[in-house]
Protein backbone atom coordinates (compact mmCIF):
# COMPACT_ATOMS: atom_id res chain seq x y z
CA UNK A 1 98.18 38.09 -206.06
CA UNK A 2 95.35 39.73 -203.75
CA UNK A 3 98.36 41.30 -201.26
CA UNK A 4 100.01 42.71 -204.42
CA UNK A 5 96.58 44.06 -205.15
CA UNK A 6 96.04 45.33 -201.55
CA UNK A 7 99.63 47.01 -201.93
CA UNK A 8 98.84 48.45 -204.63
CA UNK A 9 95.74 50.25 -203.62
CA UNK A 10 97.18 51.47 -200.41
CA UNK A 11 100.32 52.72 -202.04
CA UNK A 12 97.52 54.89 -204.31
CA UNK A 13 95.28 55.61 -201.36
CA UNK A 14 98.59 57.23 -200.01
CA UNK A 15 99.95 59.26 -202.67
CA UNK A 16 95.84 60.37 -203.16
CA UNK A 17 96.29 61.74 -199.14
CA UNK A 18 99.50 63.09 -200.02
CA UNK A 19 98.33 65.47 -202.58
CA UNK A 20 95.33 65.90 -200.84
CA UNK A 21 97.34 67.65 -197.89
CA UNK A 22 99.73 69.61 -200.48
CA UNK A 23 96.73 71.02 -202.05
CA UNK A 24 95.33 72.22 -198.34
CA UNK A 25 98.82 73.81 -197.79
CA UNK A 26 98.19 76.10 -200.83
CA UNK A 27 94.54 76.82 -199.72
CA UNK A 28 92.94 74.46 -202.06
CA UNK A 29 90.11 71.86 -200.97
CA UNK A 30 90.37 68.88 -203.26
CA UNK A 31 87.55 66.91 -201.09
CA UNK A 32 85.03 69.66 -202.32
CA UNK A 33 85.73 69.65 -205.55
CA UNK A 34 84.72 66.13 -205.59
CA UNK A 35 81.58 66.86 -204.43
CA UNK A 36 80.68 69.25 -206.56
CA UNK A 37 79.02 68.07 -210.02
CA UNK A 38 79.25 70.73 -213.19
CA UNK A 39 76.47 71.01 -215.74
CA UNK A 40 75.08 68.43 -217.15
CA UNK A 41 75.04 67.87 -221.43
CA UNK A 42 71.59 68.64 -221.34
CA UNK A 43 72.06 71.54 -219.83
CA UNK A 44 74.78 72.89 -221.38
CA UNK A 45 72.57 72.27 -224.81
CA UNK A 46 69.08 74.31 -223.84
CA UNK A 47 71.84 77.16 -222.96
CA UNK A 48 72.96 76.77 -226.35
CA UNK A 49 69.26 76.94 -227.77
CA UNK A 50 68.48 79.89 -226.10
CA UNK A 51 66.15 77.89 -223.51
CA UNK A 52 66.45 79.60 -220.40
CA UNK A 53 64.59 76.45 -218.33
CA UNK A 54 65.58 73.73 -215.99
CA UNK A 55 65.19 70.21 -217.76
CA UNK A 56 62.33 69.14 -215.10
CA UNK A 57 60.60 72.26 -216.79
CA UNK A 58 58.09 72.15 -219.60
CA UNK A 59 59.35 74.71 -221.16
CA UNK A 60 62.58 72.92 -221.77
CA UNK A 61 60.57 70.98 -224.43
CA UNK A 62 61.46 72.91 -227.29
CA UNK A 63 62.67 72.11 -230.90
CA UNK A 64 65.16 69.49 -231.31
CA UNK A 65 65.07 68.68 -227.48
CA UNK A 66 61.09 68.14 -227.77
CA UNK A 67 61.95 65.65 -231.02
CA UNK A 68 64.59 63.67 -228.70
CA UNK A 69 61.97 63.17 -225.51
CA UNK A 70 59.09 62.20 -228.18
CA UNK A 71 57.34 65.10 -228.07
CA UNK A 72 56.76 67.84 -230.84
CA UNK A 73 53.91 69.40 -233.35
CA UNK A 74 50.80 67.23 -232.78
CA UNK A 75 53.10 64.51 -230.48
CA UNK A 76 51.05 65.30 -227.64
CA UNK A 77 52.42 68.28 -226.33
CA UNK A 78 49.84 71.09 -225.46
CA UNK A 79 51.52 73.28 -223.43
CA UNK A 80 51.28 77.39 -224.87
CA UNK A 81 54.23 79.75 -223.36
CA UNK A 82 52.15 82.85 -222.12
């Protein structure tokens, strides 16, 4: 059972090199798409708030997202926007 595993996996390993060389021919670079992380969900929600702020940012804390972290009207937050 563990060489029909093996097998297996270098069959895929194979066919993953394959297209990986196909996709160079046509100018595409599948190796740094990998690398490359989108968005997170948090992000993608403050943009949909209106909060222009990274999440390590204070001023991320805001409505609904300051509810989820623990943090709202008298929760301890005392941070004023200027």
């Amino acid at each position: 059972m563990p060489e029909l595993i093996q097998t297996l996996k270098a069959i895929q390993k194979e066919k993953v090199e394959e297209r990986k060389f196909m996709a160079s021919l046509q100018g595409k670079d599948l190796d740094e798409q990998e690398d490359q992380n989108g968005p997170t969900f948090e992000d993608i929600q403050r943009r949909a708030l209106g909060i222009d702020a990274s999440g390590d940012d204070i001023v991320s804390l805001q409505g609904n997202m300051a509810a989820q972290t623990g943090f709202g009207i008298d929760l301890g937050l005392g941070y004023i926007r200027e």
